[in-house]
PDB file of N, CA and C in Angstrom:
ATOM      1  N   UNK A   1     107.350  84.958  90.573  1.00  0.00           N
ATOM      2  CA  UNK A   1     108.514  85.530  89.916  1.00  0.00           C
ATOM      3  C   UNK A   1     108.772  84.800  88.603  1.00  0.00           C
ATOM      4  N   UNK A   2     109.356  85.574  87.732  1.00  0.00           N
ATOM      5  CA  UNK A   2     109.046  85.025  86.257  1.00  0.00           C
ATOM      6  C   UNK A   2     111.032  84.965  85.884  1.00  0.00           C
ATOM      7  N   UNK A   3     111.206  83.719  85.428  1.00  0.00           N
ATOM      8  CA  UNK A   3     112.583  83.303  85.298  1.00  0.00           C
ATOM      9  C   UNK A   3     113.156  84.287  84.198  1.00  0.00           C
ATOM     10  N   UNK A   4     114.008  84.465  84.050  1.00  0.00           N
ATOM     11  CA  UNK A   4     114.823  84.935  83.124  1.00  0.00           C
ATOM     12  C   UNK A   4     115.012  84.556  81.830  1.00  0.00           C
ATOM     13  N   UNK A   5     115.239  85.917  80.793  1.00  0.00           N
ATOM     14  CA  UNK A   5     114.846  85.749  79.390  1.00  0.00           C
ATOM     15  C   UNK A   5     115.988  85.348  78.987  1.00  0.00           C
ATOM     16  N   UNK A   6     116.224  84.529  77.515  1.00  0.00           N
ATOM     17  CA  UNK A   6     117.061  83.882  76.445  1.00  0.00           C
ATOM     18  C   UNK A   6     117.125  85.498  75.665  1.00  0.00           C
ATOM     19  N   UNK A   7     118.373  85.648  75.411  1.00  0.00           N
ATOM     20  CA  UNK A   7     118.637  86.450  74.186  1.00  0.00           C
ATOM     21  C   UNK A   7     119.385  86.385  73.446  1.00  0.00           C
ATOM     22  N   UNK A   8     119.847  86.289  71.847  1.00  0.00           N
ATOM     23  CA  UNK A   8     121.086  86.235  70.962  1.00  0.00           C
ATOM     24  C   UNK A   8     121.629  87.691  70.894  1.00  0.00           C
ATOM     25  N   UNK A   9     122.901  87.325  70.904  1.00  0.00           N
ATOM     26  CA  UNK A   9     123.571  88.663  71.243  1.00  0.00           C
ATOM     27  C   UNK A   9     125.125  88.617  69.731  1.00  0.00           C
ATOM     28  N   UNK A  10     125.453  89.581  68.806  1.00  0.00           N
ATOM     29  CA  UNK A  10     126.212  89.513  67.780  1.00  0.00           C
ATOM     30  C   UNK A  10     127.184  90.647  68.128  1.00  0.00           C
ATOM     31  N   UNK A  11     127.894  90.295  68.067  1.00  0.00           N
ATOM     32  CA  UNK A  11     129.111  91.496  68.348  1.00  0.00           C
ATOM     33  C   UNK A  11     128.811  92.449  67.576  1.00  0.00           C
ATOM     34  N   UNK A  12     128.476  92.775  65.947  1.00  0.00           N
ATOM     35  CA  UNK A  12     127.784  93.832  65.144  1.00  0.00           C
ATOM     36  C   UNK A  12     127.669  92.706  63.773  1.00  0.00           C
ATOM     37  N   UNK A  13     127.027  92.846  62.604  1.00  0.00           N
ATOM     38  CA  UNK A  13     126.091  92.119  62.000  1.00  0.00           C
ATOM     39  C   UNK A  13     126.901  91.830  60.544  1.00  0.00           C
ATOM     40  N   UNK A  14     128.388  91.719  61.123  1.00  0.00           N
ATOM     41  CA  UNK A  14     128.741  91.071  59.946  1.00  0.00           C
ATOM     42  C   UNK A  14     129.675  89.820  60.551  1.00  0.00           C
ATOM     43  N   UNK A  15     129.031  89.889  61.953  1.00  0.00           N
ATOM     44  CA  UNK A  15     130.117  88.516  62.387  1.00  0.00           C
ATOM     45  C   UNK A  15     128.884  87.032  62.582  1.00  0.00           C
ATOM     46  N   UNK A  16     129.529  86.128  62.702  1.00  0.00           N
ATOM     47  CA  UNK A  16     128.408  85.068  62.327  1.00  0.00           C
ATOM     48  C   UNK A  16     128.371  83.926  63.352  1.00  0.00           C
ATOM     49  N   UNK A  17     129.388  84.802  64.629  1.00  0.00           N
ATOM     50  CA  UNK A  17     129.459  84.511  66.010  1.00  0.00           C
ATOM     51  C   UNK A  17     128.242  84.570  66.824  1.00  0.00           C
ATOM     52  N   UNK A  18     127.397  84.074  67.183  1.00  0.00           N
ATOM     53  CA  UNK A  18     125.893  83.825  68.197  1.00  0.00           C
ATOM     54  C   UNK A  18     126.086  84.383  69.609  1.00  0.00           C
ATOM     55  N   UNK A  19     126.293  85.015  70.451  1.00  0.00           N
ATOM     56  CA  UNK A  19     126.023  84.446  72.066  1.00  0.00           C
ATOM     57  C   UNK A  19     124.956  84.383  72.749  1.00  0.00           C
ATOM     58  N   UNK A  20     124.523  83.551  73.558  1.00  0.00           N
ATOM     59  CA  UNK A  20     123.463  83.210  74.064  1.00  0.00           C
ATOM     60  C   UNK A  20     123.288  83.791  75.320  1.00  0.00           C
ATOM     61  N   UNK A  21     122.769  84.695  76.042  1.00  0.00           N
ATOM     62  CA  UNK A  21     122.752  85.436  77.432  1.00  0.00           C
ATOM     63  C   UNK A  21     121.540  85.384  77.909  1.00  0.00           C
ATOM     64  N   UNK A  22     121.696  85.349  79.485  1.00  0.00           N
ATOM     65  CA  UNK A  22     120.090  85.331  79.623  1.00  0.00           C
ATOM     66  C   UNK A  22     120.269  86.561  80.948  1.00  0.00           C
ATOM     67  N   UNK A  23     118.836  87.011  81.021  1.00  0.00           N
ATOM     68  CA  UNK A  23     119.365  88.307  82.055  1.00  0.00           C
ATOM     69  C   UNK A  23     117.826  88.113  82.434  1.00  0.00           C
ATOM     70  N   UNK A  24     117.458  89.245  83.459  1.00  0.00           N
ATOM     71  CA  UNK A  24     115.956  89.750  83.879  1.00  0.00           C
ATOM     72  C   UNK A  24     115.257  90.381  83.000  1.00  0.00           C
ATOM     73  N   UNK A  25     115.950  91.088  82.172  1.00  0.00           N
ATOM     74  CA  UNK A  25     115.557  91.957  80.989  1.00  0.00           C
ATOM     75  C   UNK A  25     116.722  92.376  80.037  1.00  0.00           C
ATOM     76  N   UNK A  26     115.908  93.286  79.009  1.00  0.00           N
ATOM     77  CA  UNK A  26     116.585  93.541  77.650  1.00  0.00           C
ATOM     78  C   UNK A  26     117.794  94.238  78.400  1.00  0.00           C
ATOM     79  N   UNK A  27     117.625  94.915  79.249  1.00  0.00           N
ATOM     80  CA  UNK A  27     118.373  96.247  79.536  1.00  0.00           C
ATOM     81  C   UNK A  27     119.708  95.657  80.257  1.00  0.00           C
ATOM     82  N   UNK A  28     119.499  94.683  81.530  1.00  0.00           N
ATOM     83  CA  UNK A  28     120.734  93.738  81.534  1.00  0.00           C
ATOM     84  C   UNK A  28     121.475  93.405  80.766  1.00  0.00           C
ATOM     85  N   UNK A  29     120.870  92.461  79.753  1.00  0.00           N
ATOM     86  CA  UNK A  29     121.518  92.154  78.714  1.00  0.00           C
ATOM     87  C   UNK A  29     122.505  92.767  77.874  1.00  0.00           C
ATOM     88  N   UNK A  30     121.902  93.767  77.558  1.00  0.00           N
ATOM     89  CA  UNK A  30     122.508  94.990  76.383  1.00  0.00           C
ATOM     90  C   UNK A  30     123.355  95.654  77.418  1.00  0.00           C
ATOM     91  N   UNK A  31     123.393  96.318  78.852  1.00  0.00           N
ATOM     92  CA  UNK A  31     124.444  96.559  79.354  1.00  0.00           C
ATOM     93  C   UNK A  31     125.644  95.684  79.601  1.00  0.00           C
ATOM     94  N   UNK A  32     125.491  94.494  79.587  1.00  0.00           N
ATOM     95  CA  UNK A  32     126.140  93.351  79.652  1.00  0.00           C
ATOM     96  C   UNK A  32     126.745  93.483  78.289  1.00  0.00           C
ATOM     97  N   UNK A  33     126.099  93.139  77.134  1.00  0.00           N
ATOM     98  CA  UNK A  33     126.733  93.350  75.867  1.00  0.00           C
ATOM     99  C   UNK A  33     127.679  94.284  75.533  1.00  0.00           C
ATOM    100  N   UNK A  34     127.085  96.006  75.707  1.00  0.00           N
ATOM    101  CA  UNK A  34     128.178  97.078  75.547  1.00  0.00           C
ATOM    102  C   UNK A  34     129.080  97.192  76.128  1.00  0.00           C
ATOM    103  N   UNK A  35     129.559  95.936  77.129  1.00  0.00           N
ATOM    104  CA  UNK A  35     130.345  96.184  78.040  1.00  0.00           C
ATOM    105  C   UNK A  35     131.845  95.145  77.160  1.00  0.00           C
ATOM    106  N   UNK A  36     131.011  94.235  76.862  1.00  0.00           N
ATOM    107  CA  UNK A  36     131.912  93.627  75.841  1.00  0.00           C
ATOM    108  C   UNK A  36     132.170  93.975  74.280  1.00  0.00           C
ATOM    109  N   UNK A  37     131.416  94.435  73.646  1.00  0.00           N
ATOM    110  CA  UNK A  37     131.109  95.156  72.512  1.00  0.00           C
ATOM    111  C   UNK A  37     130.775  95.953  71.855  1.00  0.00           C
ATOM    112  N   UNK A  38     131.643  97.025  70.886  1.00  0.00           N
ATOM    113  CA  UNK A  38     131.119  98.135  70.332  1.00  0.00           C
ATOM    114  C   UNK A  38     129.848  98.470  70.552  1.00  0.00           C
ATOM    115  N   UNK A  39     129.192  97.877  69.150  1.00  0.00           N
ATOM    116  CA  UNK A  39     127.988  97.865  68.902  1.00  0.00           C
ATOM    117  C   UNK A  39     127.250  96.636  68.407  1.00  0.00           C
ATOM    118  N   UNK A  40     126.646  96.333  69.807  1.00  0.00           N
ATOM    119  CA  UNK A  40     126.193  94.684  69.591  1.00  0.00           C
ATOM    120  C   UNK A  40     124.878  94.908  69.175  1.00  0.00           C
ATOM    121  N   UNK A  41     124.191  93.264  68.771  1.00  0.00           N
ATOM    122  CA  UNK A  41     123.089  93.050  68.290  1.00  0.00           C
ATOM    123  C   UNK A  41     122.272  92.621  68.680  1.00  0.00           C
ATOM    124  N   UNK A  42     121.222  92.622  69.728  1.00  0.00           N
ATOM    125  CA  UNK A  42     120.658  91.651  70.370  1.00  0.00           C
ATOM    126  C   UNK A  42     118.645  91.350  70.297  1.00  0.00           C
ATOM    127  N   UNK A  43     118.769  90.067  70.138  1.00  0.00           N
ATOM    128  CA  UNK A  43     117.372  89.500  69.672  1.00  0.00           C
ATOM    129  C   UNK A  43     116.914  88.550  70.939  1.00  0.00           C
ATOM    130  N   UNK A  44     115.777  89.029  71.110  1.00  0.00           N
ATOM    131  CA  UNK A  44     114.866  88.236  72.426  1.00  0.00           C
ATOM    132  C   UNK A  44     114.792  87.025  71.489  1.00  0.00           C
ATOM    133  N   UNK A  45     114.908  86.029  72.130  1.00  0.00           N
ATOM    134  CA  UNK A  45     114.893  84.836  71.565  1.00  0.00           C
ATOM    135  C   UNK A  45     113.380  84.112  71.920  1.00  0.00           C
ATOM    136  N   UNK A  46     112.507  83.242  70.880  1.00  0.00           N
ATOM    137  CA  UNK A  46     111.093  82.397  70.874  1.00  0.00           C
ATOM    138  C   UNK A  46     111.939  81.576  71.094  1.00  0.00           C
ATOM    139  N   UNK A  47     110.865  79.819  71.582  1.00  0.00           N
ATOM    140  CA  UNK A  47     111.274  79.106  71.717  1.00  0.00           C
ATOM    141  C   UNK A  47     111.789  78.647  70.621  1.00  0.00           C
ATOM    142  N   UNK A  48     111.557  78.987  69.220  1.00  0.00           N
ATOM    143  CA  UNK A  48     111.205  78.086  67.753  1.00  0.00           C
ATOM    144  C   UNK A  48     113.036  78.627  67.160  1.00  0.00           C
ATOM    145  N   UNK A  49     113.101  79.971  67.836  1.00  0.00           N
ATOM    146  CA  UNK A  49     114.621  80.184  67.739  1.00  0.00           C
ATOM    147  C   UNK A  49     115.656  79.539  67.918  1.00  0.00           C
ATOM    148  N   UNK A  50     115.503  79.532  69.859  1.00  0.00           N
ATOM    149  CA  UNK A  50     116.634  78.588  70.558  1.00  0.00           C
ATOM    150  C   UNK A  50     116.328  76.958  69.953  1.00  0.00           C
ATOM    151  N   UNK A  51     115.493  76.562  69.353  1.00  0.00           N
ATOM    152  CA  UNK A  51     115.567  75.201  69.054  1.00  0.00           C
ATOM    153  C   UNK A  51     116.302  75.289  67.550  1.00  0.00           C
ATOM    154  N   UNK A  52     116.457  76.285  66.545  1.00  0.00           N
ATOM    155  CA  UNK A  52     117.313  76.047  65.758  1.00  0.00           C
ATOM    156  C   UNK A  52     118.501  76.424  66.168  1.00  0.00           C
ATOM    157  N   UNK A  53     118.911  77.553  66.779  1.00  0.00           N
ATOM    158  CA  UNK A  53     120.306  77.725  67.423  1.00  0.00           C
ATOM    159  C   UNK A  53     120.860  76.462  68.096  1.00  0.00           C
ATOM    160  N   UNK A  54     120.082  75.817  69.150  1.00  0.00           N
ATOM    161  CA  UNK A  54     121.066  74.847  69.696  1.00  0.00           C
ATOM    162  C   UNK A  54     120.698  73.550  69.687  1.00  0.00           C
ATOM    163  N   UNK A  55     119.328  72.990  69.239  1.00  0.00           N
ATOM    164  CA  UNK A  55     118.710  71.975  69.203  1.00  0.00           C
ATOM    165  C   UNK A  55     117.469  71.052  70.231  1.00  0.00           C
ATOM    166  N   UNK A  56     117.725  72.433  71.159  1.00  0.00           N
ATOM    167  CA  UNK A  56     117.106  72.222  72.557  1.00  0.00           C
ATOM    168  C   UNK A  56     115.551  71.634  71.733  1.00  0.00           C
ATOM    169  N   UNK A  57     114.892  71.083  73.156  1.00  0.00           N
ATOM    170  CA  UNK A  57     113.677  70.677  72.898  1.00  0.00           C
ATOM    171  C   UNK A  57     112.778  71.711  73.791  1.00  0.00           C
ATOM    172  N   UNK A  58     111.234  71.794  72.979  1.00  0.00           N
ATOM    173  CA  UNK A  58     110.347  73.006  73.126  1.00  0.00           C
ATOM    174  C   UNK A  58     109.532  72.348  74.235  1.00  0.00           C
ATOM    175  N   UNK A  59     109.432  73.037  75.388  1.00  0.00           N
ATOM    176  CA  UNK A  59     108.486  72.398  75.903  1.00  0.00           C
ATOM    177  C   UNK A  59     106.870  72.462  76.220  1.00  0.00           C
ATOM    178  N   UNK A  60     106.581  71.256  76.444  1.00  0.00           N
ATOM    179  CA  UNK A  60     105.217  71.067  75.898  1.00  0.00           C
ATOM    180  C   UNK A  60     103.967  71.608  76.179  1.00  0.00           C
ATOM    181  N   UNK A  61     104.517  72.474  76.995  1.00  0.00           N
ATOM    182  CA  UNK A  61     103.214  73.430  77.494  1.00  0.00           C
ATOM    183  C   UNK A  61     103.448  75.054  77.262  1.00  0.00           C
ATOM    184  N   UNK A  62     104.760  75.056  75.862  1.00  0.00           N
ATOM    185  CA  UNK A  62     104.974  76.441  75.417  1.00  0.00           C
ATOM    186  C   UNK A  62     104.871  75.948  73.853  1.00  0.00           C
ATOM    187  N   UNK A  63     103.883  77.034  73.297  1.00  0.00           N
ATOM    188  CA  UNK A  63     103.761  77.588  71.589  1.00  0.00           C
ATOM    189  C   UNK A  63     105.335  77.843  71.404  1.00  0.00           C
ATOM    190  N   UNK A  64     105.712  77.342  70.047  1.00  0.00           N
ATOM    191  CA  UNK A  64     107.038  78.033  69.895  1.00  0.00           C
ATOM    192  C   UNK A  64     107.602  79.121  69.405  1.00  0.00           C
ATOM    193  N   UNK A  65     106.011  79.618  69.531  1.00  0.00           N
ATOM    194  CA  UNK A  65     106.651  81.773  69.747  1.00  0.00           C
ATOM    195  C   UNK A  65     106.648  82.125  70.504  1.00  0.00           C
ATOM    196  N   UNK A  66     106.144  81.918  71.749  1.00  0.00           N
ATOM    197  CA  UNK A  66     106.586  82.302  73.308  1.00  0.00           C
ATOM    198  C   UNK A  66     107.800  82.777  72.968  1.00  0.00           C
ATOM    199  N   UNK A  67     108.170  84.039  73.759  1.00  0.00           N
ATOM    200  CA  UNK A  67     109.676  84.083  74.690  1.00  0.00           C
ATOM    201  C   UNK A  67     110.295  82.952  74.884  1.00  0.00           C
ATOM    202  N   UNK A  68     111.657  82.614  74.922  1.00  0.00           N
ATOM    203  CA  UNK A  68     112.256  81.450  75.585  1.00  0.00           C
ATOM    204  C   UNK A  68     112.492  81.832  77.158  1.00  0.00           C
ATOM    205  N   UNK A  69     112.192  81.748  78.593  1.00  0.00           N
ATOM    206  CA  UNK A  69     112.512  81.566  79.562  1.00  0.00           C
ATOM    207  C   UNK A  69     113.356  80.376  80.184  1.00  0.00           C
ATOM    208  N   UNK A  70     113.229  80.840  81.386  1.00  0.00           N
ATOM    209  CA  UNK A  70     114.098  79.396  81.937  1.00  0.00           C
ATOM    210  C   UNK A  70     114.884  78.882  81.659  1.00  0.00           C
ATOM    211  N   UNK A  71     114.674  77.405  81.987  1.00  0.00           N
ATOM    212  CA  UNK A  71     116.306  76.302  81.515  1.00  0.00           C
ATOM    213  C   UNK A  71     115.645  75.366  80.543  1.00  0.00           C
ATOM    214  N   UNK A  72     116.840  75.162  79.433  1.00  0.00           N
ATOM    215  CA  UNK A  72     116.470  74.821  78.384  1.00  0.00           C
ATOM    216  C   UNK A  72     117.264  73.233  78.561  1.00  0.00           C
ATOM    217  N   UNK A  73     116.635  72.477  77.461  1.00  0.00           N
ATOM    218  CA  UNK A  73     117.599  71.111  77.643  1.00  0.00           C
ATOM    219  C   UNK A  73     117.863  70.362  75.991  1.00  0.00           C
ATOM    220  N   UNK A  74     118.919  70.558  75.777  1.00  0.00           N
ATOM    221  CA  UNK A  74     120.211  70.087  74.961  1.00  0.00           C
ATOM    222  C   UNK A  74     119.481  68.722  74.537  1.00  0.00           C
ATOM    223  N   UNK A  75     119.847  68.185  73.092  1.00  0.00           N
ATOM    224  CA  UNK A  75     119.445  66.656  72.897  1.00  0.00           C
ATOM    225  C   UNK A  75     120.268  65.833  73.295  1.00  0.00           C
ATOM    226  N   UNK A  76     120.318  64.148  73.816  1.00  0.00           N
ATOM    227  CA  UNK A  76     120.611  63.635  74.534  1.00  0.00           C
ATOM    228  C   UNK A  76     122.371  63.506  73.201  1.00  0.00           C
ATOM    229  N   UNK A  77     122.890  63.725  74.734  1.00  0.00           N
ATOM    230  CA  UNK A  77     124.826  63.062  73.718  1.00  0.00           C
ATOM    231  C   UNK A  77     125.014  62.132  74.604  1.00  0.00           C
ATOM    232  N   UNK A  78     125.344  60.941  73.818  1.00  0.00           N
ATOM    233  CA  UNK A  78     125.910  59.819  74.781  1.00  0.00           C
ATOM    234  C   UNK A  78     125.456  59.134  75.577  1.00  0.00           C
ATOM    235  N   UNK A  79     123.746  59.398  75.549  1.00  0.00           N
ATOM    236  CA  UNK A  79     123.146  58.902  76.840  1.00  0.00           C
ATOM    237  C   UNK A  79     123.298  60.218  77.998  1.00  0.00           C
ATOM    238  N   UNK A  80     123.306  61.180  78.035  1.00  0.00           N
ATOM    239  CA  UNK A  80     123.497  62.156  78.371  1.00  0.00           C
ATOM    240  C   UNK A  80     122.476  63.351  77.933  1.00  0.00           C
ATOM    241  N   UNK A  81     122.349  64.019  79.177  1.00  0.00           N
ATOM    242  CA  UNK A  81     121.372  65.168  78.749  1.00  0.00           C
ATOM    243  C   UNK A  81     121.970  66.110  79.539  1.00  0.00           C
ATOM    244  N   UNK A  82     121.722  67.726  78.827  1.00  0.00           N
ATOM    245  CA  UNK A  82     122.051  68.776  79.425  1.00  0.00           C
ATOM    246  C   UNK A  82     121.445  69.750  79.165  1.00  0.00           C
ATOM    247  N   UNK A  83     121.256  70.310  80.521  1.00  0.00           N
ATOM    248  CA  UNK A  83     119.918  71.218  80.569  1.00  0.00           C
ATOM    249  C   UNK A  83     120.636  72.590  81.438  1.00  0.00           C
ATOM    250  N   UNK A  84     120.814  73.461  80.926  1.00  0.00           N
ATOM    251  CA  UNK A  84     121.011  74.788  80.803  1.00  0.00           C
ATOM    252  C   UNK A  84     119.694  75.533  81.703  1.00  0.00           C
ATOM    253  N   UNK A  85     120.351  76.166  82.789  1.00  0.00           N
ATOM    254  CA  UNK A  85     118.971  77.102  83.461  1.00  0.00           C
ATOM    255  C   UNK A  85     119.719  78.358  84.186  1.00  0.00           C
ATOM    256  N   UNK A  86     119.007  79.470  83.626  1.00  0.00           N
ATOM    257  CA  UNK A  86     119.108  80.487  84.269  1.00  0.00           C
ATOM    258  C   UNK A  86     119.322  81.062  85.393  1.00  0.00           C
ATOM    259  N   UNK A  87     120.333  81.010  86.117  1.00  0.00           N
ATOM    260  CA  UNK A  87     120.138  81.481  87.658  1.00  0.00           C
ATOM    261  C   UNK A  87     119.660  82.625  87.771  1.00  0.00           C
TER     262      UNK A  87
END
C-alpha cells in the first residue's frame, strides 16, 4: 500500500495563503478543497517543492522530483524535530 500524497492547495490565485493536504488522491483532496473553497488551486507537490514550502528535509532514497508521499520532517527547533505523517 502506497502512503498518501502531499498537495498545495490556494483558495483561488490571488491569495498567497498555501495549505498543505494530504489525501489518497487528487480527487480527495479537491473534494476536500471545494468543500472549503470556491474555486481552489491545487498542485501535487515533488519533494524539491515541500522542501521550499516548509524546509523539510528530502529523503535520501527520493530524487527531488518524486511525488512527496508520506511523513515529512521539519528542521530541528530547539533541539527538537518534527515530523509530520500522513495517516
Amino acid at each position: 500500500m502506497k502512503s498518501d500524497q502531499w498537495f498545495a492547495v490556494k483558495r483561488d490565485k490571488n491569495t498567497k495563503v498555501i495549505y498543505i493536504m494530504t489525501g489518497g488522491d487528487r480527487c480527495m483532496v479537491k473534494a476536500t478543497a471545494k468543500g472549503m473553497f470556491r474555486d481552489p488551486i491545487i498542485v501535487k507537490l515533488t519533494w524539491m517543492m515541500m522542501k521550499v514550502l516548509t524546509g523539510c528535509a528530502i529523503p535520501a532514497d527520493k530524487p527531488a522530483t518524486d511525488f512527496c508521499r508520506g511523513e515529512i520532517m521539519l528542521p530541528p527547533n530547539n533541539n527538537r524535530f518534527v515530523i509530520i505523517k500522513a495517516l
